[in-house]
PDB file of N, CA and C in Angstrom:
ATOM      1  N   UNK A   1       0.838  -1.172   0.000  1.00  0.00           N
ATOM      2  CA  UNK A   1       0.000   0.000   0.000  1.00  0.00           C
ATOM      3  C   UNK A   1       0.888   1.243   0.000  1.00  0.00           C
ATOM      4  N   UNK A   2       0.303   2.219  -0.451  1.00  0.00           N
ATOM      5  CA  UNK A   2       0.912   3.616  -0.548  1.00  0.00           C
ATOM      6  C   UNK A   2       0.637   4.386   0.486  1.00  0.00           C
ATOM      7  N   UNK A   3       1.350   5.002   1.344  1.00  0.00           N
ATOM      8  CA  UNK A   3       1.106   6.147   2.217  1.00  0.00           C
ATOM      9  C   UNK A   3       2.338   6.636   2.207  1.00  0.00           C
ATOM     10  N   UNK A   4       1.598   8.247   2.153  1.00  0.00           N
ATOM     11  CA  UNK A   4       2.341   9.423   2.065  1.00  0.00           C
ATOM     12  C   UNK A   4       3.408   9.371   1.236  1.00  0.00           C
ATOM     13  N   UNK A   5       3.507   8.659   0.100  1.00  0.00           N
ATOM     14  CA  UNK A   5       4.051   8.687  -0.790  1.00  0.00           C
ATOM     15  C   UNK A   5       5.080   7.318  -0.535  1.00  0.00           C
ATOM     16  N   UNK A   6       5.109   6.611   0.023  1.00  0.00           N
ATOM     17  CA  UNK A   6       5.831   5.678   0.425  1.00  0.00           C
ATOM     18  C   UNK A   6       5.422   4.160   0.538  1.00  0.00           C
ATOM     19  N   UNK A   7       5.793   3.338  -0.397  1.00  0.00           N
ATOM     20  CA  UNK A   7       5.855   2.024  -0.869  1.00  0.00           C
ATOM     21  C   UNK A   7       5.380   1.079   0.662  1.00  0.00           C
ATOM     22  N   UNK A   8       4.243   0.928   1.524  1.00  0.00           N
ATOM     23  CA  UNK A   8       4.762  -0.014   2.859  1.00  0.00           C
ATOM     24  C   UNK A   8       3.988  -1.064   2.564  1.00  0.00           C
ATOM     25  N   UNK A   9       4.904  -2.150   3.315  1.00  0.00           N
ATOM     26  CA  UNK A   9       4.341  -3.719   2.968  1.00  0.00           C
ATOM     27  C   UNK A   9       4.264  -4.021   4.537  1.00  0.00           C
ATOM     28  N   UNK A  10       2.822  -4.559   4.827  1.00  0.00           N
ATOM     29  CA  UNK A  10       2.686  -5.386   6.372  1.00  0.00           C
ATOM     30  C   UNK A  10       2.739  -6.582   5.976  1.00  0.00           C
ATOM     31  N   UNK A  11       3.538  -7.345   7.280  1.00  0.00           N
ATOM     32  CA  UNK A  11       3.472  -8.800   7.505  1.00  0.00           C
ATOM     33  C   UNK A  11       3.494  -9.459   8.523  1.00  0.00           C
ATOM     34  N   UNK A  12       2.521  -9.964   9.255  1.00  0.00           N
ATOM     35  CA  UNK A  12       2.142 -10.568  10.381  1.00  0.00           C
ATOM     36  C   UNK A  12       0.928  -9.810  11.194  1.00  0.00           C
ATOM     37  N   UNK A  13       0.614  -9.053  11.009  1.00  0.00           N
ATOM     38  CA  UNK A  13      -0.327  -8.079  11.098  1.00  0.00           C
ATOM     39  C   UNK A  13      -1.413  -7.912  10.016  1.00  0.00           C
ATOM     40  N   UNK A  14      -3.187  -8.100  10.385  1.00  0.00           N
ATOM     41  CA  UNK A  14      -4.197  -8.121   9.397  1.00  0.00           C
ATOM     42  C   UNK A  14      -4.428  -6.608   9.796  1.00  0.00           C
ATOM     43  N   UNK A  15      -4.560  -6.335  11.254  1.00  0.00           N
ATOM     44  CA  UNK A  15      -5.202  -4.922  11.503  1.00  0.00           C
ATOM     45  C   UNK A  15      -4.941  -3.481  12.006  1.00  0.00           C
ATOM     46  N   UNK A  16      -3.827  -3.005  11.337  1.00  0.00           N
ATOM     47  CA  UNK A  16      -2.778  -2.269  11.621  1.00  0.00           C
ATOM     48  C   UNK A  16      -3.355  -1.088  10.843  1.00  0.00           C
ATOM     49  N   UNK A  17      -3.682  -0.074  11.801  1.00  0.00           N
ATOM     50  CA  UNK A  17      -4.388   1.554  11.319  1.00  0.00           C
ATOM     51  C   UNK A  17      -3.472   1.766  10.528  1.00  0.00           C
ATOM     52  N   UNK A  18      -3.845   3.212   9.528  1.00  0.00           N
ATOM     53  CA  UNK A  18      -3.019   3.686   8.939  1.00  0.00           C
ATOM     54  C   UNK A  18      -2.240   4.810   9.502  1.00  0.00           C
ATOM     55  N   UNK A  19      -3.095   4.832  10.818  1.00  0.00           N
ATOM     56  CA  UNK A  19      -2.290   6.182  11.621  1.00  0.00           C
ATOM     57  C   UNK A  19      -1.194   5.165  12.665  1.00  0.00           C
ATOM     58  N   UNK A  20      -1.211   3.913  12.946  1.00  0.00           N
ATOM     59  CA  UNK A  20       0.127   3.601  13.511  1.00  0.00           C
ATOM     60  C   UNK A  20       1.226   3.208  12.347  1.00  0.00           C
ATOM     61  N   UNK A  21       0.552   3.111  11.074  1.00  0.00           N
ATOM     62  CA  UNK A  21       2.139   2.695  10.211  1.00  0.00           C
ATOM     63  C   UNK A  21       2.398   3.961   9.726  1.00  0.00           C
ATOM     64  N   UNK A  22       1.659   4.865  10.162  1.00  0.00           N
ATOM     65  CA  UNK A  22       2.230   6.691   9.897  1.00  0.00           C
ATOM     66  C   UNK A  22       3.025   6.937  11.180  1.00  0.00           C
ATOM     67  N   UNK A  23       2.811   6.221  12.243  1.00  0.00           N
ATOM     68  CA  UNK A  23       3.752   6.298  13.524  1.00  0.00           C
ATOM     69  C   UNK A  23       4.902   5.688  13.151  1.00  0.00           C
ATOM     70  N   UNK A  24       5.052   4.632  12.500  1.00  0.00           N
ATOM     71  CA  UNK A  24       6.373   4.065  12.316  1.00  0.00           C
ATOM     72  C   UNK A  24       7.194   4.783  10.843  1.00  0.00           C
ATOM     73  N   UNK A  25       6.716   5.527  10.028  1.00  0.00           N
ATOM     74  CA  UNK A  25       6.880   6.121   8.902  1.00  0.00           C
ATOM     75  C   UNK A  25       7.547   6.784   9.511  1.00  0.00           C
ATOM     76  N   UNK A  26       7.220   8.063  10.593  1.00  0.00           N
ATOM     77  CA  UNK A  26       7.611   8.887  10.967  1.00  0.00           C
ATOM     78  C   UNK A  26       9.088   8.703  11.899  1.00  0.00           C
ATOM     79  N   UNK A  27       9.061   7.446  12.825  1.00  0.00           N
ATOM     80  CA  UNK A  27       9.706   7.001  13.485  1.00  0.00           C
ATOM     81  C   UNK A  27      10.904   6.786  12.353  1.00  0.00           C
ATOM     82  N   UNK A  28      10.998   6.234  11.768  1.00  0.00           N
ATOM     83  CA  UNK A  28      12.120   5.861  10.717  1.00  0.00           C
ATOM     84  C   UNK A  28      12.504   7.360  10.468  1.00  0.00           C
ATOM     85  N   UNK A  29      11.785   8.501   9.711  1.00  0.00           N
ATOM     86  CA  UNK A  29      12.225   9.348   9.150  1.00  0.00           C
ATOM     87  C   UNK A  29      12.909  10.269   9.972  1.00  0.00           C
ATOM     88  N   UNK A  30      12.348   9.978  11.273  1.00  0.00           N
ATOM     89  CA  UNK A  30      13.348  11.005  12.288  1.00  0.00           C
ATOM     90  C   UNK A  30      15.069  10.367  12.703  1.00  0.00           C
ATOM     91  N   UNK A  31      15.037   8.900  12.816  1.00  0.00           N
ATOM     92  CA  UNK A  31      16.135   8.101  13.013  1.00  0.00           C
ATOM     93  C   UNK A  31      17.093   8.217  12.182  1.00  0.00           C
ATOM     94  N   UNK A  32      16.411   8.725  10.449  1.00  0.00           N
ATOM     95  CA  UNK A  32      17.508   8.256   9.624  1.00  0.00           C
ATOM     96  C   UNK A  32      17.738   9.941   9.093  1.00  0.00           C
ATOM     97  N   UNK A  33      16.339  10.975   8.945  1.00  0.00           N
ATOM     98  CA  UNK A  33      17.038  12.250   8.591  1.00  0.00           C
ATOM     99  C   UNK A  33      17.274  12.418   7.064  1.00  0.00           C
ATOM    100  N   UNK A  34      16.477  11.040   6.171  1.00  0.00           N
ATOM    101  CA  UNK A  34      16.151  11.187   5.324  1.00  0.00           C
ATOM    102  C   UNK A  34      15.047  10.648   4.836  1.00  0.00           C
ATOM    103  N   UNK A  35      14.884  10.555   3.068  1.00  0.00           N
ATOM    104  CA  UNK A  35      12.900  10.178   2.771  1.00  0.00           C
ATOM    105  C   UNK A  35      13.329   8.630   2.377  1.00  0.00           C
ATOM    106  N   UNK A  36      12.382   8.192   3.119  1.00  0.00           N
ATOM    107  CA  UNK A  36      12.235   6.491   2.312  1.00  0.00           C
ATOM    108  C   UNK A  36      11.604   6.282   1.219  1.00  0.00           C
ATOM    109  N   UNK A  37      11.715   5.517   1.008  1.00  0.00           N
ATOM    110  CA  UNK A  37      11.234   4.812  -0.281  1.00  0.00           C
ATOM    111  C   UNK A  37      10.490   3.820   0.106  1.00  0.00           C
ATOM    112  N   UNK A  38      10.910   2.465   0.454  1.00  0.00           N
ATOM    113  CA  UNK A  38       9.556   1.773   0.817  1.00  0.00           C
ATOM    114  C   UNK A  38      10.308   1.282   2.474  1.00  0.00           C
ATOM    115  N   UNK A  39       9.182   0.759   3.399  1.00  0.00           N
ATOM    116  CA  UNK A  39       9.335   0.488   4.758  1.00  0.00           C
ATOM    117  C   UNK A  39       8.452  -0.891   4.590  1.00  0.00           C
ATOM    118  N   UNK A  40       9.040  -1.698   5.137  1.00  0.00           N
ATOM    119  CA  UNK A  40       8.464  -2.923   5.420  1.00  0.00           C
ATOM    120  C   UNK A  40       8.192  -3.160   6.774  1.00  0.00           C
ATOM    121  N   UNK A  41       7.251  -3.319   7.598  1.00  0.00           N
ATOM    122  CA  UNK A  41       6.493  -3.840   8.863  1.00  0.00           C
ATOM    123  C   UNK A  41       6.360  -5.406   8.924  1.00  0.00           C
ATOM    124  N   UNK A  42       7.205  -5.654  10.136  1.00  0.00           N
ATOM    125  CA  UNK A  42       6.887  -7.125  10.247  1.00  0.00           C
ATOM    126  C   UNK A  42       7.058  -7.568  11.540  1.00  0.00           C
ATOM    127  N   UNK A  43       5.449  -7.885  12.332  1.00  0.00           N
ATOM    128  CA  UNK A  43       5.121  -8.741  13.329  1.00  0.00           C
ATOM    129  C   UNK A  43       6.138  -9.847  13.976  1.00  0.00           C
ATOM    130  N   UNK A  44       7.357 -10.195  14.643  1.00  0.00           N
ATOM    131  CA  UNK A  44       8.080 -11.510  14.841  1.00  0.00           C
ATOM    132  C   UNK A  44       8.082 -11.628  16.305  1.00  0.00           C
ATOM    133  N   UNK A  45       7.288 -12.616  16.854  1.00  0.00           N
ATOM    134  CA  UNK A  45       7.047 -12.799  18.340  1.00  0.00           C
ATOM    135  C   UNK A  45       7.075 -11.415  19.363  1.00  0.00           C
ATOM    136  N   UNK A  46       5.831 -11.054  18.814  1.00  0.00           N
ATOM    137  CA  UNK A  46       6.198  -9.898  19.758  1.00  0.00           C
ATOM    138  C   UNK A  46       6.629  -8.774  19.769  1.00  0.00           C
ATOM    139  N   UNK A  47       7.671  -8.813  18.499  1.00  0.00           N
ATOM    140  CA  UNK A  47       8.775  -7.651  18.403  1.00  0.00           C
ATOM    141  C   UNK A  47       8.259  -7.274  17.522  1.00  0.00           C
ATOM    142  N   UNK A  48       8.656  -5.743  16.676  1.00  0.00           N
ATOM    143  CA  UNK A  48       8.101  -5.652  15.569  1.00  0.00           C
ATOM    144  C   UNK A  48       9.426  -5.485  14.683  1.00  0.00           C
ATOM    145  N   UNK A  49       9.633  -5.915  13.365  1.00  0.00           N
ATOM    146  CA  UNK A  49      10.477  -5.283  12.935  1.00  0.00           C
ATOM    147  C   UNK A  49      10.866  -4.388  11.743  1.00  0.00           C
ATOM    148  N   UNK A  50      11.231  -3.054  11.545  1.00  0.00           N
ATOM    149  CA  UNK A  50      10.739  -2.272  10.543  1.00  0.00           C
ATOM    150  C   UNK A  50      12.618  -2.493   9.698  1.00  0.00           C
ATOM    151  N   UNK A  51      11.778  -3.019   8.161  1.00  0.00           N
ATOM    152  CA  UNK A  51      13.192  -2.819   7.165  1.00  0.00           C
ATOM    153  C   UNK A  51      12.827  -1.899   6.195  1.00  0.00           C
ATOM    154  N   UNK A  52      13.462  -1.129   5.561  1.00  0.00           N
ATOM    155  CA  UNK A  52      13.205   0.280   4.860  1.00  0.00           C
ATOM    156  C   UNK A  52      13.987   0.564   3.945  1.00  0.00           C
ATOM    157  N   UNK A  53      14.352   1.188   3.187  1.00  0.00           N
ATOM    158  CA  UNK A  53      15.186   1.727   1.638  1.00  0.00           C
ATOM    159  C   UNK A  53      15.339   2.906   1.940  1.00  0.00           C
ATOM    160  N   UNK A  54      16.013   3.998   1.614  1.00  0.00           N
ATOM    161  CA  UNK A  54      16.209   5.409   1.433  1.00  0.00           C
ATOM    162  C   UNK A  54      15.881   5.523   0.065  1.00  0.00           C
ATOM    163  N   UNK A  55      15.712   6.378   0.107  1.00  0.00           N
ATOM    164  CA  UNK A  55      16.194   7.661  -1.460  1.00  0.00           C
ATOM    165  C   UNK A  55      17.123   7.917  -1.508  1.00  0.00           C
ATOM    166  N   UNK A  56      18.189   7.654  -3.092  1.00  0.00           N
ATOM    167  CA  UNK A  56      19.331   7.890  -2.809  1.00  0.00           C
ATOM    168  C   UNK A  56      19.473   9.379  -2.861  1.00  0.00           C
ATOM    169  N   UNK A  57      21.129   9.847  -1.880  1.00  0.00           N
ATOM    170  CA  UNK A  57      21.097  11.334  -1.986  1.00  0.00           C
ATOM    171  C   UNK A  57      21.757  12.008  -3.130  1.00  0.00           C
ATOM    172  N   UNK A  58      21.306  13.018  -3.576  1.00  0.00           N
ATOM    173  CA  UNK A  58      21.680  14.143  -4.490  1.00  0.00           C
ATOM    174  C   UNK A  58      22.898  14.365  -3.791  1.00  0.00           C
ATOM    175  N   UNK A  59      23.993  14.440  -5.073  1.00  0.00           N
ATOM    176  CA  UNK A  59      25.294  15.292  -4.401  1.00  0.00           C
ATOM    177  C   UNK A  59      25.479  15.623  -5.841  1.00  0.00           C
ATOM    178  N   UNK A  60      26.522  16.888  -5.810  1.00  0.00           N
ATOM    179  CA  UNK A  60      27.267  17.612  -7.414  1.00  0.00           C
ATOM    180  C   UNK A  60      28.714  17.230  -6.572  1.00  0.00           C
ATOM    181  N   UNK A  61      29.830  16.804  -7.488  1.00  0.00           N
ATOM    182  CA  UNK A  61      31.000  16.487  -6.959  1.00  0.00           C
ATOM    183  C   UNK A  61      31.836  17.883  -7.474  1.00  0.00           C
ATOM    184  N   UNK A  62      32.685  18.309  -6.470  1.00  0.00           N
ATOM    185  CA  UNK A  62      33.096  19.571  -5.803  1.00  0.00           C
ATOM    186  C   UNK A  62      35.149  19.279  -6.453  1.00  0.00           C
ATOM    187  N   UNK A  63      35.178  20.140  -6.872  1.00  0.00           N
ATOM    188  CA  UNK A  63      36.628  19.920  -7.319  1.00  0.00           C
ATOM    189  C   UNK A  63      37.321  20.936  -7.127  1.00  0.00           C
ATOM    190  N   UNK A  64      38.871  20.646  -6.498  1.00  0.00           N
ATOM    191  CA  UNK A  64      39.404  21.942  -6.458  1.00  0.00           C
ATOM    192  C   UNK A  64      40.463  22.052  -7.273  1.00  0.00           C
ATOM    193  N   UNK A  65      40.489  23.066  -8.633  1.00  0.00           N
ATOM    194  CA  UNK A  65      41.519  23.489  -9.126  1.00  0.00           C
ATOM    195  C   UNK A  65      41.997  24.900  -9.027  1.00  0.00           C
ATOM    196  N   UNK A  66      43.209  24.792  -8.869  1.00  0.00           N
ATOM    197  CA  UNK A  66      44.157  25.514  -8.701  1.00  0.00           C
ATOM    198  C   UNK A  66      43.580  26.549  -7.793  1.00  0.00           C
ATOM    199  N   UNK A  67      43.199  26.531  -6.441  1.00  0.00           N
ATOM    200  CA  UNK A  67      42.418  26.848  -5.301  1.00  0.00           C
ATOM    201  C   UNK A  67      41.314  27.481  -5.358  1.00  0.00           C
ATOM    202  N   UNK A  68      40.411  26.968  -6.438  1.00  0.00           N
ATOM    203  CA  UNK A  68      39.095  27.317  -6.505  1.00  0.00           C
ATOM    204  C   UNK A  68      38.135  26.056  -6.669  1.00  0.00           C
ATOM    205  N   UNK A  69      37.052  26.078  -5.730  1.00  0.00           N
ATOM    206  CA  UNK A  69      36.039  25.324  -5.503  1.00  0.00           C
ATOM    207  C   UNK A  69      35.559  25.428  -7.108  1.00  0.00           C
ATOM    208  N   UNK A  70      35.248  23.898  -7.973  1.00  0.00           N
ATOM    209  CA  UNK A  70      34.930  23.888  -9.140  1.00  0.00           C
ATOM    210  C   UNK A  70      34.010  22.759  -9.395  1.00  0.00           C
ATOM    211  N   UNK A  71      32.356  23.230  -9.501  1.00  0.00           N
ATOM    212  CA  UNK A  71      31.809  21.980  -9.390  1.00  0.00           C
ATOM    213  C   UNK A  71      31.777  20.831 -10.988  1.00  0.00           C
ATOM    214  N   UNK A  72      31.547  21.415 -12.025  1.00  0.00           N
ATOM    215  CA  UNK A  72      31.683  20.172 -12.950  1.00  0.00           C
ATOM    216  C   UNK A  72      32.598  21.418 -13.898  1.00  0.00           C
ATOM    217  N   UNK A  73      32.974  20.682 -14.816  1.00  0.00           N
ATOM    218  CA  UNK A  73      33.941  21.080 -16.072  1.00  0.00           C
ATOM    219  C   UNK A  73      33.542  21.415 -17.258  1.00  0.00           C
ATOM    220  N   UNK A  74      32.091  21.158 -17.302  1.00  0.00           N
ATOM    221  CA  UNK A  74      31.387  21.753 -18.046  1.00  0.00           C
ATOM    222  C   UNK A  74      31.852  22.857 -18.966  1.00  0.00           C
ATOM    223  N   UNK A  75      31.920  24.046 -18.602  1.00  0.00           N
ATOM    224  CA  UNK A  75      32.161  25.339 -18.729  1.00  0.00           C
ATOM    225  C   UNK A  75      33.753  25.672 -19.143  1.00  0.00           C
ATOM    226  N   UNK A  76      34.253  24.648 -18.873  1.00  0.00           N
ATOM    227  CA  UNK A  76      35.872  25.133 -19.628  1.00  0.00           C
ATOM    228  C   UNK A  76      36.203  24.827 -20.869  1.00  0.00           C
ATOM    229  N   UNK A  77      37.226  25.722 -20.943  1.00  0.00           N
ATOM    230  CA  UNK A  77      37.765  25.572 -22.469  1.00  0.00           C
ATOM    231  C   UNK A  77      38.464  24.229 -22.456  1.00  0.00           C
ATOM    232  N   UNK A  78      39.344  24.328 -23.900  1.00  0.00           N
ATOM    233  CA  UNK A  78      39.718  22.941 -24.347  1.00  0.00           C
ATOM    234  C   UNK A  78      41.115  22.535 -23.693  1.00  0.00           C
ATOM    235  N   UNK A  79      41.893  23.566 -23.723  1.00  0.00           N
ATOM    236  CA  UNK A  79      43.143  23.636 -23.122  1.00  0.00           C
ATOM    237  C   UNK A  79      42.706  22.926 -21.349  1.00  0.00           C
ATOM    238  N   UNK A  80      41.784  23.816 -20.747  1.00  0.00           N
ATOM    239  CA  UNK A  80      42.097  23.486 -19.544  1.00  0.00           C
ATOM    240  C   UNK A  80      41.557  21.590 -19.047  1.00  0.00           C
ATOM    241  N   UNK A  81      40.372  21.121 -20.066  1.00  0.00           N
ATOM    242  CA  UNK A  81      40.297  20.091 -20.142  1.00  0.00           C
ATOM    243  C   UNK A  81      40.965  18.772 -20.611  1.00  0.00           C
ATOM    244  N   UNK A  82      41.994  19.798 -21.468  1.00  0.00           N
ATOM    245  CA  UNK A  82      43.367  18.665 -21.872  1.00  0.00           C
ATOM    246  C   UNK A  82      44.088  18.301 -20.167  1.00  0.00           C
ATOM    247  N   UNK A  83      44.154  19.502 -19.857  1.00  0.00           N
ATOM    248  CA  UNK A  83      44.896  19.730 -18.671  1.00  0.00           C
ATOM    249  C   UNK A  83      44.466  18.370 -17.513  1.00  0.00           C
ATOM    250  N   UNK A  84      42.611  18.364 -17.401  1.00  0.00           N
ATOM    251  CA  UNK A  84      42.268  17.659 -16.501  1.00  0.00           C
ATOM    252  C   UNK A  84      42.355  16.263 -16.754  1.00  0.00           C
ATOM    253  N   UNK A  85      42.674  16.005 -17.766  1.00  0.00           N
ATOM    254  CA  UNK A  85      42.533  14.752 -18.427  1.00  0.00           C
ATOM    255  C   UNK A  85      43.886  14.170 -18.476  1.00  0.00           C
ATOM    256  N   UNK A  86      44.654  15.317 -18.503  1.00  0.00           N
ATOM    257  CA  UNK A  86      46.512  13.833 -18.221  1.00  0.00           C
ATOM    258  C   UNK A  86      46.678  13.773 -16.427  1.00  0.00           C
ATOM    259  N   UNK A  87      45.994  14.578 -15.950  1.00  0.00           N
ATOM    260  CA  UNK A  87      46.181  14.734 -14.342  1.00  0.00           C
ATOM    261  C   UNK A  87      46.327  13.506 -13.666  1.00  0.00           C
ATOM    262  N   UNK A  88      47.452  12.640 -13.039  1.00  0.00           N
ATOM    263  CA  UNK A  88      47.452  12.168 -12.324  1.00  0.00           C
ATOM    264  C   UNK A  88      45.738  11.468 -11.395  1.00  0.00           C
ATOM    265  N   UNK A  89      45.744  10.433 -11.677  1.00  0.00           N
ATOM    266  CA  UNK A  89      44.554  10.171 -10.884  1.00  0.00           C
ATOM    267  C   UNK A  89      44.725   9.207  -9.690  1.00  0.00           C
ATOM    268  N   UNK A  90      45.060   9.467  -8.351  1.00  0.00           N
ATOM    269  CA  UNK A  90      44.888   8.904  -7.137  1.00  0.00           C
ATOM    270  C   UNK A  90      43.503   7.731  -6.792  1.00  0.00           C
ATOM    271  N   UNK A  91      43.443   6.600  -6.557  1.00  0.00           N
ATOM    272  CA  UNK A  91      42.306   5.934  -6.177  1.00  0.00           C
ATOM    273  C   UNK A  91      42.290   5.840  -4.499  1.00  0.00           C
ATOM    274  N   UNK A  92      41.333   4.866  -4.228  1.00  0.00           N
ATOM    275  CA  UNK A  92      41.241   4.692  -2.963  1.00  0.00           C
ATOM    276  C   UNK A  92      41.662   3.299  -2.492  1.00  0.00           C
ATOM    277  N   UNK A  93      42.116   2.641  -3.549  1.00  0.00           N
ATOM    278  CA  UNK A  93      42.652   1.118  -3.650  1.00  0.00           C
ATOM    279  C   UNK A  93      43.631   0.753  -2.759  1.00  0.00           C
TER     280      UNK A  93
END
């Protein structure tokens, strides 16, 4: 089912309001500080247990040449993109 824009699947549970799986919607979204995508509810002796997805996050990757914050390369000429292109490339390997 859909609520509030969000994919949720119950399991072990027939009679579960829509205002307590908006309690646990909410509960997740304050824990994690971002939007889900879908939340799964599931009844296991007692316990309950909630599994969930994020939305992945938006980022622009931030580059610094020659001490200026430079977000994409877009916008440069040809020279300076020759430039970025023999540059030494460091991994994380």
């Amino acid at each position: 089912m859909l609520i509030s824009g969000i994919d949720v699947t119950v399991n072990g549970v027939n009679d579960m309001s829509e205002q307590e799986i908006q309690g646990y919607i909410d509960y997740v979204q304050n824990q994690t500080d971002e939007r889900l995508e879908t939340l799964a509810i599931s009844l296991e002796g007692g316990n309950v247990a909630l599994d969930y997805d994020l939305r992945p996050a938006k980022f622009e990757r931030i580059r610094r040449i020659t001490g200026y914050l430079v977000g994409t390369i877009d916008r440069w000429n040809n020279a300076k993109r020759a430039e970025e292109h023999d540059r030494v490339k460091h991994g994380l390997n």
